[in-house]
N, C-alpha and C. Protein backbone atom coordinates (compact mmCIF):
# COMPACT_ATOMS: atom_id res chain seq x y z
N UNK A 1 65.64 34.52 148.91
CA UNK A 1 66.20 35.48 149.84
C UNK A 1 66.72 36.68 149.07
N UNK A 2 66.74 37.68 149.94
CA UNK A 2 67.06 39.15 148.82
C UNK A 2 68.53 39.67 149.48
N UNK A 3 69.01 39.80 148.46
CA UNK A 3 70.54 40.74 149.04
C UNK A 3 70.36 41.81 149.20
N UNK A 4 71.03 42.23 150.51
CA UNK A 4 70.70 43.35 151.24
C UNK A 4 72.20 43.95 152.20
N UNK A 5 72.26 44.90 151.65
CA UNK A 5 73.36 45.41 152.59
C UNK A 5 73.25 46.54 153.37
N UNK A 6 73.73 46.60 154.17
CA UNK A 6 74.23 47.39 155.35
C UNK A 6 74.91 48.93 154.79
N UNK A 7 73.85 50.24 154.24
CA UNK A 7 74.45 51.12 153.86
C UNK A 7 75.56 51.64 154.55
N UNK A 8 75.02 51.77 156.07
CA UNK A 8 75.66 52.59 156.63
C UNK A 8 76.75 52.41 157.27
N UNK A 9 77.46 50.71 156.93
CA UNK A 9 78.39 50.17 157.10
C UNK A 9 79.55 50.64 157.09
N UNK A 10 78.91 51.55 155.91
CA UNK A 10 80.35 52.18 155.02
C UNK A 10 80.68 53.40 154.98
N UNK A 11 81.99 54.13 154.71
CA UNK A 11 82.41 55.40 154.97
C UNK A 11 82.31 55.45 153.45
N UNK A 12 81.93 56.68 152.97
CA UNK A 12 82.09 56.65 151.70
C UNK A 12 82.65 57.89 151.49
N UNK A 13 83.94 57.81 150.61
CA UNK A 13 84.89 58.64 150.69
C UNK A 13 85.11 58.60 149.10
N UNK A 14 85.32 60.33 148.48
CA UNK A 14 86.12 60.55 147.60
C UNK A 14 87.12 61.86 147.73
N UNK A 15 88.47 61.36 147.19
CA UNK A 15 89.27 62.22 147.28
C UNK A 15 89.60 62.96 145.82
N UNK A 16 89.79 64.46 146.04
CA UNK A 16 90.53 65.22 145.01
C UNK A 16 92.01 65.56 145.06
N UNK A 17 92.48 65.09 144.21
CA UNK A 17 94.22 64.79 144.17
C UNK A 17 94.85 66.15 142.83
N UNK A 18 95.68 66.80 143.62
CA UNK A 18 96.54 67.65 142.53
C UNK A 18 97.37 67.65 141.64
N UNK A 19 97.61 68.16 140.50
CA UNK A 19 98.61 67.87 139.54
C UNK A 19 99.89 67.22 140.00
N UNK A 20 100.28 67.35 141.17
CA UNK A 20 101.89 66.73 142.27
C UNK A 20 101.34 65.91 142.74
N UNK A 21 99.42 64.87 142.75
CA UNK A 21 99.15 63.75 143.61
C UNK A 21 99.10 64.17 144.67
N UNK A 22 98.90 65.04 145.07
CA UNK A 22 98.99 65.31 146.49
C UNK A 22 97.25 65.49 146.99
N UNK A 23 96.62 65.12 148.39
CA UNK A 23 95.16 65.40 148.09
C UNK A 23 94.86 66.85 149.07
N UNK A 24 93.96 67.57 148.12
CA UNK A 24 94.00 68.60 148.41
C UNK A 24 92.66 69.13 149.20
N UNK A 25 92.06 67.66 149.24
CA UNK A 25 90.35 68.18 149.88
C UNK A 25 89.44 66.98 149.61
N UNK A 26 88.50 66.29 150.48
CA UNK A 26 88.19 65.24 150.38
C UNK A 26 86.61 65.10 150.93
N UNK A 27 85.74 64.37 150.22
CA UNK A 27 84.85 63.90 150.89
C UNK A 27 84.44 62.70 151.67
N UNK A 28 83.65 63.02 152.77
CA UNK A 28 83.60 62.22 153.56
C UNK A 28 82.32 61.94 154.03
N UNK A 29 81.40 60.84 154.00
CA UNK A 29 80.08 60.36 154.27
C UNK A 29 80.07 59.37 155.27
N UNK A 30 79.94 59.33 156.56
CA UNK A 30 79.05 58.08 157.11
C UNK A 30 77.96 58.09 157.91
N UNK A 31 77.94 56.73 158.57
CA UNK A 31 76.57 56.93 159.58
C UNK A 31 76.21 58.30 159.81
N UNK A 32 77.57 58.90 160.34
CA UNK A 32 77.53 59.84 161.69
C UNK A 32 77.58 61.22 161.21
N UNK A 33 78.48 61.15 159.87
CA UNK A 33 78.68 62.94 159.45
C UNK A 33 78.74 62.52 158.06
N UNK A 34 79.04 64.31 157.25
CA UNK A 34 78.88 64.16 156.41
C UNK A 34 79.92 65.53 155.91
N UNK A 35 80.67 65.54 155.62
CA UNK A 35 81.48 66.58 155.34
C UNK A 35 82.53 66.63 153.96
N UNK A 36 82.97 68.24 153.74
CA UNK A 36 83.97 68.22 152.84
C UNK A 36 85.35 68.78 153.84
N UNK A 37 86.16 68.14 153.51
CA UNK A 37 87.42 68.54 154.51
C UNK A 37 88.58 68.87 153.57
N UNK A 38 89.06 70.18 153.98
CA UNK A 38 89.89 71.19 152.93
C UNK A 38 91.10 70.97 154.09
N UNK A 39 90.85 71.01 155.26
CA UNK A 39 92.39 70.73 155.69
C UNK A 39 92.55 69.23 156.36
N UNK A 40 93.55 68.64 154.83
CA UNK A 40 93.34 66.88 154.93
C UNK A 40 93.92 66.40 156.22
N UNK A 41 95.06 67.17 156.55
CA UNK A 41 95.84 66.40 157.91
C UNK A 41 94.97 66.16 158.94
N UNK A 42 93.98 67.19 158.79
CA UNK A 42 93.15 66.92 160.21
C UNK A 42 91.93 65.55 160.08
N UNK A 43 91.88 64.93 158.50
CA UNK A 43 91.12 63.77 158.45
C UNK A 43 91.61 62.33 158.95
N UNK A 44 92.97 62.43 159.04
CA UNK A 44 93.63 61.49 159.67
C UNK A 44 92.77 60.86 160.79
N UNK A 45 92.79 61.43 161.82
CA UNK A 45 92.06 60.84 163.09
C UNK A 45 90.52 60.22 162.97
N UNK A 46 90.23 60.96 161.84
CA UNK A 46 88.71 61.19 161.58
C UNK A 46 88.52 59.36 161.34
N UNK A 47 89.53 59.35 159.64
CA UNK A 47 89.64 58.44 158.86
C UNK A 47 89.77 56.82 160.32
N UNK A 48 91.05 57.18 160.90
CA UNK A 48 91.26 55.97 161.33
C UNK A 48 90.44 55.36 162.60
N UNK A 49 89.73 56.66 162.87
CA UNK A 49 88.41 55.57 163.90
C UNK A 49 87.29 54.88 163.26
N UNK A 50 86.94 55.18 161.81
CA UNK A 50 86.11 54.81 161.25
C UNK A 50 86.63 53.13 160.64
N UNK A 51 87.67 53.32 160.64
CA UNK A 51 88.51 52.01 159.80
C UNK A 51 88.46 51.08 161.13
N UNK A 52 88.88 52.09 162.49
CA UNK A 52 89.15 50.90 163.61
C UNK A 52 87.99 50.64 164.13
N UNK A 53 86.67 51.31 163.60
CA UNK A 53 85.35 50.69 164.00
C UNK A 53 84.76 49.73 163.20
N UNK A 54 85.39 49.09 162.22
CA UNK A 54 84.81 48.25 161.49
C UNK A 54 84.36 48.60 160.03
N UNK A 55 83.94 50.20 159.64
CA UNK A 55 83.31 50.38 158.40
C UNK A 55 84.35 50.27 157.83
N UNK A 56 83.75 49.90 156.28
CA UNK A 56 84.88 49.72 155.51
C UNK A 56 84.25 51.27 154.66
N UNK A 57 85.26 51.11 152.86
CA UNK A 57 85.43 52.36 152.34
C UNK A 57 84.54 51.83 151.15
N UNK A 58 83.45 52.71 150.82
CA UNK A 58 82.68 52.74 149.29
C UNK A 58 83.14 53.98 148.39
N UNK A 59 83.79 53.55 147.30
CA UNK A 59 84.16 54.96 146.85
C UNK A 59 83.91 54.52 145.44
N UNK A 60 84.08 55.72 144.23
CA UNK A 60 83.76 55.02 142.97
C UNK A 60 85.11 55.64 142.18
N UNK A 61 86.26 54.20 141.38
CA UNK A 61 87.25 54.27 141.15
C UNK A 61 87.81 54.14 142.14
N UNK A 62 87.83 54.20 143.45
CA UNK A 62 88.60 54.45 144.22
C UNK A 62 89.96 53.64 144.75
N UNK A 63 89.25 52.04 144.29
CA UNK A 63 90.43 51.14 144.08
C UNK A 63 91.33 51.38 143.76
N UNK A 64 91.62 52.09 142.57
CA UNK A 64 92.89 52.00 141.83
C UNK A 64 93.28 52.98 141.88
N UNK A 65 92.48 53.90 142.17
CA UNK A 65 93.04 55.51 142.19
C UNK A 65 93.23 56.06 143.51
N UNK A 66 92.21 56.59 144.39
CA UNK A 66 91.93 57.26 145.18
C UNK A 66 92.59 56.77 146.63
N UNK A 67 92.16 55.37 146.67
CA UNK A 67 92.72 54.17 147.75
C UNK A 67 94.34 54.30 147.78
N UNK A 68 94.97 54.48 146.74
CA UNK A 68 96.81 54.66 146.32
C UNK A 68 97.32 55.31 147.15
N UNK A 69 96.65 56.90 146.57
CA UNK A 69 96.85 58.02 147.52
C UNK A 69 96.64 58.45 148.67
N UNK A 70 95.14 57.45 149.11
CA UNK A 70 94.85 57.64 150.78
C UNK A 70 95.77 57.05 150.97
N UNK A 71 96.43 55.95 151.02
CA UNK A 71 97.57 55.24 151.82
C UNK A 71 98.72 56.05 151.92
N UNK A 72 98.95 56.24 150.66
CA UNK A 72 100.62 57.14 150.34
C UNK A 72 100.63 58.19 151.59
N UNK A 73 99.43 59.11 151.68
CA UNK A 73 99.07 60.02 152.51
C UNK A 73 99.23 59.59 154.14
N UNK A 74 98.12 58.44 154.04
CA UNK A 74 98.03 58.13 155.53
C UNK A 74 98.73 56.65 155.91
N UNK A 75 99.66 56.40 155.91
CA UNK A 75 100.05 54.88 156.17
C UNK A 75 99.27 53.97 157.18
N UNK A 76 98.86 55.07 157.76
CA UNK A 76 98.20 54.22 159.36
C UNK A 76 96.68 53.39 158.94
N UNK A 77 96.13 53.73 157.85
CA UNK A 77 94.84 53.28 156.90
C UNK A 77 94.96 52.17 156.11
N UNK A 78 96.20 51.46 155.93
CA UNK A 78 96.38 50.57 155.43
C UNK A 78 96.41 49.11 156.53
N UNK A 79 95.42 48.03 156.43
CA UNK A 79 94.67 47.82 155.26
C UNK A 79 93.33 48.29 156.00
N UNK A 80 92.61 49.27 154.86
CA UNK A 80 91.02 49.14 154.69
C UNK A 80 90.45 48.68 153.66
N UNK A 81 89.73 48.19 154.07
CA UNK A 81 88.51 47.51 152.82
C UNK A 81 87.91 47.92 152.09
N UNK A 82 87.67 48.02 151.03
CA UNK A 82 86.92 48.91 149.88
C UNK A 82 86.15 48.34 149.04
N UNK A 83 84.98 49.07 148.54
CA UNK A 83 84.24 48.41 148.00
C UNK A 83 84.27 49.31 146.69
N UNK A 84 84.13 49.36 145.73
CA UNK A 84 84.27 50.10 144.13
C UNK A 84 83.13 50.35 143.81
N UNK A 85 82.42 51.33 143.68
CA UNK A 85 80.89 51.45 142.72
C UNK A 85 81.51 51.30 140.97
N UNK A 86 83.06 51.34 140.89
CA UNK A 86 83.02 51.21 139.37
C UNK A 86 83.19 50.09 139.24
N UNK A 87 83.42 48.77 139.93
CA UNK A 87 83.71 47.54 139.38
C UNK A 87 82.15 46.91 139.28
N UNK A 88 81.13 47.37 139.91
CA UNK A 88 80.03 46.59 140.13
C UNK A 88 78.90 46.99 139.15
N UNK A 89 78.60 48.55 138.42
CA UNK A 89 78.02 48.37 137.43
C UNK A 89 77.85 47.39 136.29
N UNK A 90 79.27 47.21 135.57
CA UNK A 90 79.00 46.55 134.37
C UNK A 90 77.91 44.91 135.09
N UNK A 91 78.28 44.37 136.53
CA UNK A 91 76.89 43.50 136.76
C UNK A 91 75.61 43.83 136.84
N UNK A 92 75.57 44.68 137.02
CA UNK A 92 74.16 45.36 137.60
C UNK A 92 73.18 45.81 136.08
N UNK A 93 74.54 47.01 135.32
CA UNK A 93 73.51 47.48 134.35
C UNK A 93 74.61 46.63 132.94
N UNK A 94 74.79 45.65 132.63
CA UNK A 94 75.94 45.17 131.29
C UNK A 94 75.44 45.76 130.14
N UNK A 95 74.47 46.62 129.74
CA UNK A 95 74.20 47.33 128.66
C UNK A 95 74.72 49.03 128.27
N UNK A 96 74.94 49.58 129.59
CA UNK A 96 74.77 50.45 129.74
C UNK A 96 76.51 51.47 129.41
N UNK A 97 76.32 52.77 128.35
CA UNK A 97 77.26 52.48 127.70
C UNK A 97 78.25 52.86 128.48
N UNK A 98 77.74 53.81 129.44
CA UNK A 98 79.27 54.13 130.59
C UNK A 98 78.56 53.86 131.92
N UNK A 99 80.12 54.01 132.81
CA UNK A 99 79.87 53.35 134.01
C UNK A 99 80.17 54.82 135.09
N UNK A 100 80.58 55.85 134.29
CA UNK A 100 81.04 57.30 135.22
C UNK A 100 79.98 57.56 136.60
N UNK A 101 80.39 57.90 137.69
CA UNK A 101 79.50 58.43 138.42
C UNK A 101 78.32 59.49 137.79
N UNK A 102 77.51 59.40 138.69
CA UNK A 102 76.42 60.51 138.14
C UNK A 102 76.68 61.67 138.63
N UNK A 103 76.91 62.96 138.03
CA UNK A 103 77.23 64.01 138.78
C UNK A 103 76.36 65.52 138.78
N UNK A 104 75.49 64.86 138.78
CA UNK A 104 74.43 65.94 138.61
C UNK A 104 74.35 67.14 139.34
N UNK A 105 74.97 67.49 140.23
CA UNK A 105 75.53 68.97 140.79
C UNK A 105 76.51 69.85 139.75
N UNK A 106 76.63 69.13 138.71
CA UNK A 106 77.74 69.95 137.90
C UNK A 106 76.82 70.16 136.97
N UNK A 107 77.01 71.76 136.63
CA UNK A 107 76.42 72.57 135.75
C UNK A 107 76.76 71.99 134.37
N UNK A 108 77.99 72.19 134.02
CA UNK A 108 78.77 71.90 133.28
C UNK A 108 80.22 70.47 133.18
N UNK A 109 80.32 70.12 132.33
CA UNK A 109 81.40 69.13 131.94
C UNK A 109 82.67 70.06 132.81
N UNK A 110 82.64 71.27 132.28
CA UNK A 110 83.96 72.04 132.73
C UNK A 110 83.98 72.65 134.16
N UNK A 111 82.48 72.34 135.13
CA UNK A 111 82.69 72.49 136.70
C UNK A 111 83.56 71.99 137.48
N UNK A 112 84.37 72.76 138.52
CA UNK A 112 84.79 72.00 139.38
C UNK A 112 84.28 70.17 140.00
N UNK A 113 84.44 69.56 140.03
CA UNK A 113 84.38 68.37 141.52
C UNK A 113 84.18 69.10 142.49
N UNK A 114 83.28 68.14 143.22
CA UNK A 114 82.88 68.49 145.02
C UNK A 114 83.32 66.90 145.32
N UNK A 115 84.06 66.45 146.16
CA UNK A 115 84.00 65.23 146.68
C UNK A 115 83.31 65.22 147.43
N UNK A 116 82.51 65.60 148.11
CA UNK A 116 81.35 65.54 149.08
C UNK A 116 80.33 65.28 148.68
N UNK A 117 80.01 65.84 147.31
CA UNK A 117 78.88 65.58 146.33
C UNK A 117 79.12 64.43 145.90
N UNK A 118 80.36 63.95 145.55
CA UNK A 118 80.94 62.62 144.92
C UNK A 118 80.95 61.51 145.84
N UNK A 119 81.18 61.38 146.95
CA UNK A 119 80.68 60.72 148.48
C UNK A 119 78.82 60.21 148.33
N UNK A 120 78.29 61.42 148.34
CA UNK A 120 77.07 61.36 148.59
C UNK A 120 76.15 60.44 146.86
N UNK A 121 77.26 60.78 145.84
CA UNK A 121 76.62 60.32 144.87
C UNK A 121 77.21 58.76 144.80
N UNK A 122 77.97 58.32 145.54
CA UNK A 122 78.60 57.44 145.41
C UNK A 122 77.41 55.96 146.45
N UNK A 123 77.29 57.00 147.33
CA UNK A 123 76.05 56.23 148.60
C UNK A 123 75.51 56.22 148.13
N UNK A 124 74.79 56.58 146.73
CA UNK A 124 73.26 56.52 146.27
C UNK A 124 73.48 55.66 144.81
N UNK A 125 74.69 55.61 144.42
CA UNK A 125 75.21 54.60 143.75
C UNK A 125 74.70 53.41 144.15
N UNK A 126 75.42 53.07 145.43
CA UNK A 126 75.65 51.75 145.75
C UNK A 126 74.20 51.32 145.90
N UNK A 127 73.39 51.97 146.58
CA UNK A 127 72.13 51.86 146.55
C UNK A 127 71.37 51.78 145.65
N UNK A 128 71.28 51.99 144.45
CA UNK A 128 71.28 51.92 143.22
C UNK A 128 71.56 50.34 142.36
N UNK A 129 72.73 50.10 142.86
CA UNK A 129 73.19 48.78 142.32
C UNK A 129 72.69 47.76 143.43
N UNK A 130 72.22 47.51 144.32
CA UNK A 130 71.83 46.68 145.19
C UNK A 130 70.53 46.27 144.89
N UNK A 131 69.75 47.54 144.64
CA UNK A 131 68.50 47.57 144.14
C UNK A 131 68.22 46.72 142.74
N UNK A 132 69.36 46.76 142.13
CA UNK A 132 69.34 46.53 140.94
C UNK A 132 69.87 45.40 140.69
N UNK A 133 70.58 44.68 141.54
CA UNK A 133 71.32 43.41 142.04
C UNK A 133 70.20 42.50 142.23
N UNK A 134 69.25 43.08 143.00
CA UNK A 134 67.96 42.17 143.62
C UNK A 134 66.63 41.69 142.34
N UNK A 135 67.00 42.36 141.01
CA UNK A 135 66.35 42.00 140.01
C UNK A 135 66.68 40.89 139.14
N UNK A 136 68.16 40.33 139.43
CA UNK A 136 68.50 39.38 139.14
C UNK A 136 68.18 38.04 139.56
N UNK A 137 68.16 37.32 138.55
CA UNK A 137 67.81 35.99 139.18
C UNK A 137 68.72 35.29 140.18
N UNK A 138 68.19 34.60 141.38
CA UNK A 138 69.12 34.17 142.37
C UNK A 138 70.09 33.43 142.05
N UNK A 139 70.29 32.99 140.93
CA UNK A 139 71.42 31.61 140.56
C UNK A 139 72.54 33.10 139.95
N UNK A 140 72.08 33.72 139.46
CA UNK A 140 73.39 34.35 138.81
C UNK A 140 73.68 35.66 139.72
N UNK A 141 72.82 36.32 141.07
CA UNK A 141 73.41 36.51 141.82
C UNK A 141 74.53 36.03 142.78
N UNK A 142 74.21 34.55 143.10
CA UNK A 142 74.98 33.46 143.96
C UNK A 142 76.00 33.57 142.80
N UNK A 143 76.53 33.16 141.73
CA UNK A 143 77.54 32.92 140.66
C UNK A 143 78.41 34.17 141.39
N UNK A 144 77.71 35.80 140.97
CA UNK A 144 78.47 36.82 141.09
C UNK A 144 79.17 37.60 142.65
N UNK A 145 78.15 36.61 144.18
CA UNK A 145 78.47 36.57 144.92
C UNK A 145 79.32 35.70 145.16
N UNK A 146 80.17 34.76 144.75
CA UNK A 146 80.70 33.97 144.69
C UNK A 146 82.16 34.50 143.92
N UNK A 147 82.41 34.94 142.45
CA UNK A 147 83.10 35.51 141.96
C UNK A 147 83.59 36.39 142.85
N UNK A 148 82.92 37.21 143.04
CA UNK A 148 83.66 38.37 143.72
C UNK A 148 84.64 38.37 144.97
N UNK A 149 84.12 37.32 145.27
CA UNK A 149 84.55 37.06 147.27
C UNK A 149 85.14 35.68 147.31
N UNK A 150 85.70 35.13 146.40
CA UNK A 150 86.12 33.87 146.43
C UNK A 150 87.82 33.79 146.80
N UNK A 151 88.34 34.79 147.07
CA UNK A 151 89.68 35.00 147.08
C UNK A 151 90.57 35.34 148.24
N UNK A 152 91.36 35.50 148.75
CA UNK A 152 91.81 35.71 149.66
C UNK A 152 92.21 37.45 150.16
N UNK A 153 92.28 38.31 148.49
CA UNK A 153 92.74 39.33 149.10
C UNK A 153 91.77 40.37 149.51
N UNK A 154 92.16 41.89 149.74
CA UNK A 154 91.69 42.57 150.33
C UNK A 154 89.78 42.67 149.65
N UNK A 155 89.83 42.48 147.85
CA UNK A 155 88.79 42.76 147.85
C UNK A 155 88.12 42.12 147.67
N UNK A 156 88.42 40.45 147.95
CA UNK A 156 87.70 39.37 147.92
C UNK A 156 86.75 39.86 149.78
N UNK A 157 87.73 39.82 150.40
CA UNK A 157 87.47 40.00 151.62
C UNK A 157 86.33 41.38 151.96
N UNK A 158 86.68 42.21 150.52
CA UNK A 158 85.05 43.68 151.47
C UNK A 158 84.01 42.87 150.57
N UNK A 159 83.88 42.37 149.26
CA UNK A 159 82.67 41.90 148.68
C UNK A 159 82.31 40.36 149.70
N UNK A 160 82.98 40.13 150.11
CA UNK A 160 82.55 38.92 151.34
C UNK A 160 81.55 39.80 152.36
N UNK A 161 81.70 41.12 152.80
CA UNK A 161 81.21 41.59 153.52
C UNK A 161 80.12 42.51 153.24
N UNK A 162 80.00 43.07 151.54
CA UNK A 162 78.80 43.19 151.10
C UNK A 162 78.08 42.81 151.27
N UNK A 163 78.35 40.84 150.69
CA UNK A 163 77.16 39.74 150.76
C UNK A 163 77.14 39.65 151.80
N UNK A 164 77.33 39.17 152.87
CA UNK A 164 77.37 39.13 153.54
C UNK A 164 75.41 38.56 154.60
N UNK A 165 75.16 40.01 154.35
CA UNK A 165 73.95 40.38 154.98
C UNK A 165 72.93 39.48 153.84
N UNK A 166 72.91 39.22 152.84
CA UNK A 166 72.48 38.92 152.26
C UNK A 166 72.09 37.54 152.40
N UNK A 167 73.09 36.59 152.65
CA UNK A 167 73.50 35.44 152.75
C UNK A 167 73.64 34.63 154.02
N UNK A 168 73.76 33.23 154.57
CA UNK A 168 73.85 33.02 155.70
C UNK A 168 75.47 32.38 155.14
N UNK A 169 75.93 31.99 154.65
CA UNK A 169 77.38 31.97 154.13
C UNK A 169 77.17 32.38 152.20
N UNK A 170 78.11 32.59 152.23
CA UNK A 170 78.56 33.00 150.83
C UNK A 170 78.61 31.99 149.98
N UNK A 171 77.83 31.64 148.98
CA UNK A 171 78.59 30.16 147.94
C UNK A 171 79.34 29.64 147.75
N UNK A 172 79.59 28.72 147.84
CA UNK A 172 81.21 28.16 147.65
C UNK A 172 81.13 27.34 145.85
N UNK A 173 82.06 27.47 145.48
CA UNK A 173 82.03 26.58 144.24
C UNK A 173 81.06 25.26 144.06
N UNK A 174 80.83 24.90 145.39
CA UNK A 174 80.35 23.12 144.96
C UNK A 174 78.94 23.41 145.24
N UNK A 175 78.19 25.25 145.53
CA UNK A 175 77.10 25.54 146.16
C UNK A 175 76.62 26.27 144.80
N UNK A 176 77.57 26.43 143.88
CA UNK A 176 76.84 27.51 142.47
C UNK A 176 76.23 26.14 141.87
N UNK A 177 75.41 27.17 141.04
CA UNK A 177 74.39 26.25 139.89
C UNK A 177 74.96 25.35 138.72
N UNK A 178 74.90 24.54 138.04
CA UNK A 178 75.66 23.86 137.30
C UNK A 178 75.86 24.89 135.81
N UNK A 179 74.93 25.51 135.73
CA UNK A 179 74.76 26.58 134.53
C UNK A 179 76.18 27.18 134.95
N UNK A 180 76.06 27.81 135.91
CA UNK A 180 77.22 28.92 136.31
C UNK A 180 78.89 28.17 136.05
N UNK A 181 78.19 27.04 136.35
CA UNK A 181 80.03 26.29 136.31
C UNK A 181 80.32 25.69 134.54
N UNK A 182 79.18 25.62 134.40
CA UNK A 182 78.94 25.34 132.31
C UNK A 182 79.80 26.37 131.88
């Protein structure tokens, strides 16, 4: 069986944050639109029908960074689900010497950010690693579908919903390969 997810599941959002943390302009990707939004207050509404429709958030870094500040910003967004394009490379490519988004709209090292561009490179990320997920052999996919989603918290719970589509349940420990538990 091939793992397969649900692109359009997901809102894929990156934010640009100012020297005070404050966010000053943000991108925003889903099913439905596709935009850069310079006046953030008005993403509020945007943000929380997408959260109360079920998509969750694909962003890259966004866990630890970006996710902080959407909350700090919007309290009413807490909890959404997130999925990281930076935690999932090192499975996908483990050779590869960095894991940075690709940002190929930038002329230069010293260009501005577009989070909209960063959104859109982020969707083609994930797509990217799925693709690249499916070259793996099925025992050490199941291992890493399993790892990821074996937990109770928030991001056990969005990589549960990655696999999801993939899977008719998710592995459970007594369902991985004996290699994997070696």
């Amino acid at each position: 069986m091939e793992f397969t997810s649900k692109l359009e599941q997901y809102t894929y959002l990156d934010l640009e944050v100012d020297q005070a943390d404050q966010i000053h302009c943000l991108g925003l990707v889903s099913a439905a639109q596709e935009q850069k939004i310079i006046q953030v207050e008005s993403a509020e509404k945007d943000l929380n029908l997408l959260r109360n429709s079920g998509s969750s958030i694909c962003g890259h870094n966004f866990r630890r960074f970006d996710y902080l500040h959407l909350i700090k910003r919007f309290p009413i967004l807490l909890p959404w689900l997130v999925i990281d394009t930076l935690e999932l490379p090192i499975l996908a490519f483990p050779l590869a010497r960095s894991h940075k988004l690709n940002k190929d709209y930038k002329l230069s090292e010293y260009a501005g950010n577009d989070p909209l561009e960063d959104a859109l490179a982020t969707r083609s990320l994930l797509e990217n690693l799925i693709s690249t997920l499916n070259t793996k052999p099925r025992k050490l996919l199941d291992t890493y579908a399993y790892l990821l989603s074996c937990g109770d918290d928030q991001a056990s719970q969005a990589y549960r919903g990655l696999f999801a589509d993939g899977y008719n349940s998710i592995p459970t420990l007594e369902n991985l390969p004996p290699e994997a538990i070696a």
